[in-house]
Protein backbone atom coordinates (compact mmCIF):
# COMPACT_ATOMS: atom_id res chain seq x y z
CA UNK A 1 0.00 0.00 0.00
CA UNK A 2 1.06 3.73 -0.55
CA UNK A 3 2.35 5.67 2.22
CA UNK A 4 0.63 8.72 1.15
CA UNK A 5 -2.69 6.37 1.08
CA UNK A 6 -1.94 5.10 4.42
CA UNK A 7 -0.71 9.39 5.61
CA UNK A 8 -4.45 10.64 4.27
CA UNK A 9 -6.79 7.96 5.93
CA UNK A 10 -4.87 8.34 9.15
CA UNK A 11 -5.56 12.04 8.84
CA UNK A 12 -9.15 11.74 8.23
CA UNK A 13 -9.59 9.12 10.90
CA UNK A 14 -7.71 11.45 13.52
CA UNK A 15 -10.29 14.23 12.48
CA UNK A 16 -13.36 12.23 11.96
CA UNK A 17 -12.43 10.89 15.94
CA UNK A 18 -11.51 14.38 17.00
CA UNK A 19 -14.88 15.29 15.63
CA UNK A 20 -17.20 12.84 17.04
CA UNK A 21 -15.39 13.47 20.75
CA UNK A 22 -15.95 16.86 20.38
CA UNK A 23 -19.70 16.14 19.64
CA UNK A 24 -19.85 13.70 22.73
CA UNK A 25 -18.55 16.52 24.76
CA UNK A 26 -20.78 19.01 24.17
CA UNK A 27 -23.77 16.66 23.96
CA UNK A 28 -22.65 15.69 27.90
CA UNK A 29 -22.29 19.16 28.62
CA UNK A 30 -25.78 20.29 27.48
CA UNK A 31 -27.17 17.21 29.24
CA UNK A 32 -25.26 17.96 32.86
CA UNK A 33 -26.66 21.85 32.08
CA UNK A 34 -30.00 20.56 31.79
CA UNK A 35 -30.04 18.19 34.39
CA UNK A 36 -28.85 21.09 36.91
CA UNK A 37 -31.86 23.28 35.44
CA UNK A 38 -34.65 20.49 36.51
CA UNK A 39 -32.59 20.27 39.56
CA UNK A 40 -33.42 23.85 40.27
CA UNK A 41 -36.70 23.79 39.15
CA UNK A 42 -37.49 21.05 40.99
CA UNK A 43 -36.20 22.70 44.10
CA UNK A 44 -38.06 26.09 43.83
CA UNK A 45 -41.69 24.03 43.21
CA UNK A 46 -41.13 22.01 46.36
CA UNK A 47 -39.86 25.09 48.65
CA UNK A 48 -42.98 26.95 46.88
CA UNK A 49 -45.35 24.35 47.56
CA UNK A 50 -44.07 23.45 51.36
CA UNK A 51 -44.60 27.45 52.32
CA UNK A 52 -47.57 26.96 51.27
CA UNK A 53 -48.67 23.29 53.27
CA UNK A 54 -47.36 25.24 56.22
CA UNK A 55 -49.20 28.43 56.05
CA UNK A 56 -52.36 26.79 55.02
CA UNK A 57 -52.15 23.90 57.72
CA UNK A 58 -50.98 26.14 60.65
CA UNK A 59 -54.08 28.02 59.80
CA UNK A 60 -56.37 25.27 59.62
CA UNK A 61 -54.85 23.55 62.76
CA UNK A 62 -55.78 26.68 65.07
CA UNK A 63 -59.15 26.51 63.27
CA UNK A 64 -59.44 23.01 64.52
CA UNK A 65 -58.27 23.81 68.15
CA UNK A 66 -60.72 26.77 68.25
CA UNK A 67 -63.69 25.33 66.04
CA UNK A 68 -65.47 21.66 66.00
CA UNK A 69 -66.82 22.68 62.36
CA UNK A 70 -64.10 21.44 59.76
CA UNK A 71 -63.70 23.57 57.31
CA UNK A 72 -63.56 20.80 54.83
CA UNK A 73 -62.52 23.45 51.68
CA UNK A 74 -59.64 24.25 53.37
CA UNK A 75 -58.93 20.17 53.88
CA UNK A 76 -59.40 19.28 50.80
CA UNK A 77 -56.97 21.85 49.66
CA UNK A 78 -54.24 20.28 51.62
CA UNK A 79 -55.11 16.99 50.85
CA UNK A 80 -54.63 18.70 47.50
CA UNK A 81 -50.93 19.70 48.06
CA UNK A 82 -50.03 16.15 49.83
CA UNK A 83 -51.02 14.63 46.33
CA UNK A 84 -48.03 16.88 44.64
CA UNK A 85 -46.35 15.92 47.17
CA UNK A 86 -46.29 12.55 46.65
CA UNK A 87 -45.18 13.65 42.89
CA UNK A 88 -42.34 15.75 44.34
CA UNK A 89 -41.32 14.67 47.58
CA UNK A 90 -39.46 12.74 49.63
CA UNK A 91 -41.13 9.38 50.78
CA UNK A 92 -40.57 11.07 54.67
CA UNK A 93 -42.10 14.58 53.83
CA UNK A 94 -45.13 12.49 52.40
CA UNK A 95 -45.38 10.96 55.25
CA UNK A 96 -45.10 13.45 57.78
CA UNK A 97 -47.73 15.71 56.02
CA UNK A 98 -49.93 12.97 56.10
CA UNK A 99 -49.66 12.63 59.95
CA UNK A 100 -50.44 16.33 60.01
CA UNK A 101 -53.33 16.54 57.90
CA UNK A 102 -54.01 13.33 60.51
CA UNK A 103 -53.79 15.42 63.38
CA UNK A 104 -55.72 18.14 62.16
CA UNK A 105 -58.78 16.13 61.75
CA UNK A 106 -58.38 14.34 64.88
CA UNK A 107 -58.18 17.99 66.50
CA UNK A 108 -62.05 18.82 64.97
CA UNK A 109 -63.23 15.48 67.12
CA UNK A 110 -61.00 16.90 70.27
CA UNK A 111 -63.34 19.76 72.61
CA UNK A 112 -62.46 23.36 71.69
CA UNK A 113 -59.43 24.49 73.24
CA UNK A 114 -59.67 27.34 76.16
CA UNK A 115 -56.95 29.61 76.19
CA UNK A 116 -55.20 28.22 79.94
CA UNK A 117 -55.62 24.60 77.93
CA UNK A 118 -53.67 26.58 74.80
CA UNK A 119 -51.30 27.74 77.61
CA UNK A 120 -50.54 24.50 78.59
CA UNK A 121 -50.33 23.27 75.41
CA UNK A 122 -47.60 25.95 74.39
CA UNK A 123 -45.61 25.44 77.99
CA UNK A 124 -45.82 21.08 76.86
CA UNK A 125 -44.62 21.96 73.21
CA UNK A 126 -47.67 20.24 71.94
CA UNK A 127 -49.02 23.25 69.95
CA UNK A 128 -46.56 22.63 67.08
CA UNK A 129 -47.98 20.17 65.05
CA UNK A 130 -45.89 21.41 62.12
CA UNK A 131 -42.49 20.60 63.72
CA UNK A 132 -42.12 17.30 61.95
CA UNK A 133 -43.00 17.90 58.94
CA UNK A 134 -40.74 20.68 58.54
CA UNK A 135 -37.18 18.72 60.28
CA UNK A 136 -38.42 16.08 57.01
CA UNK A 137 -38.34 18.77 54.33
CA UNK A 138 -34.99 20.51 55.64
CA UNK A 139 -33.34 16.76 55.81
CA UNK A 140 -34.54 16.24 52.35
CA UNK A 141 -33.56 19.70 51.25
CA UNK A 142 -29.78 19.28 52.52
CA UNK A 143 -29.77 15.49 51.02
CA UNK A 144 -30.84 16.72 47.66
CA UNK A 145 -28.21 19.46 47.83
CA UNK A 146 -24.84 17.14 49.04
CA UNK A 147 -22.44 17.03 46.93
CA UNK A 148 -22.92 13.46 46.74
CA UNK A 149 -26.25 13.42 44.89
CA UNK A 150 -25.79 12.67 41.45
């Protein structure tokens, strides 16, 4: 065979390899980009819809302590955001909103709450119903964000 034969196809194979890496590389680049967009996303639509479980639960919670009337709108509307939940979520957070929504119904079966009993209840620490639910989302919040998830 010629040596100039055997000079021009090892040229064209060196750039037809140097081509297809560089291809490879930017196609793994986009696709780490991308994946550290959802990421984000992701992120922002859980904090979003956790600030929103807790406001809307802390207010229905004192409405349970003070009424025996569910406001079953309201419920429903939580029960709501624990189905996205179980979209976005951590198997734990699920769970823990669950036991709140739990205790929030239970509360609207419990007598109304006089303000010594809500006294007592804020001396015992048994007025934060929430407390759970919001250790689960910070540990799930700093496990999603180690810089050993991949």
């Amino acid at each position: 065979m010629n040596t100039s034969v055997v000079t021009a196809l090892a040229a064209l194979a060196g750039a037809a390899i140097g081509s297809v890496s560089t291809v490879i590389a930017s196609w793994l680049a986009q696709y780490a980009q991308a994946r550290t967009q959802r990421r984000a996303q992701n992120q922002i639509l859980r904090e979003e819809l956790y600030r929103q479980f807790i406001e809307e639960s802390s207010k229905l919670y004192l409405h349970a302590v003070q009424n025996d009337r569910a406001d079953v709108a309201a419920l429903m509307h939580l029960y709501a955001d624990l189905s996205r939940m179980r979209i976005l979520s951590s198997p734990a957070v699920v769970y823990r909103a669950d036991q709140l929504l739990k205790k929030i119904v239970d509360t609207y079966l419990e007598p109304n709450k006089t303000f010594p009993e809500l006294q007592r209840m804020v001396d015992s620490g048994l007025i934060d119903p929430l407390r759970n639910f919001s250790d689960a989302c910070r540990e799930e919040f700093q496990l999603r964000n180690s810089p050993l998830d991949v």
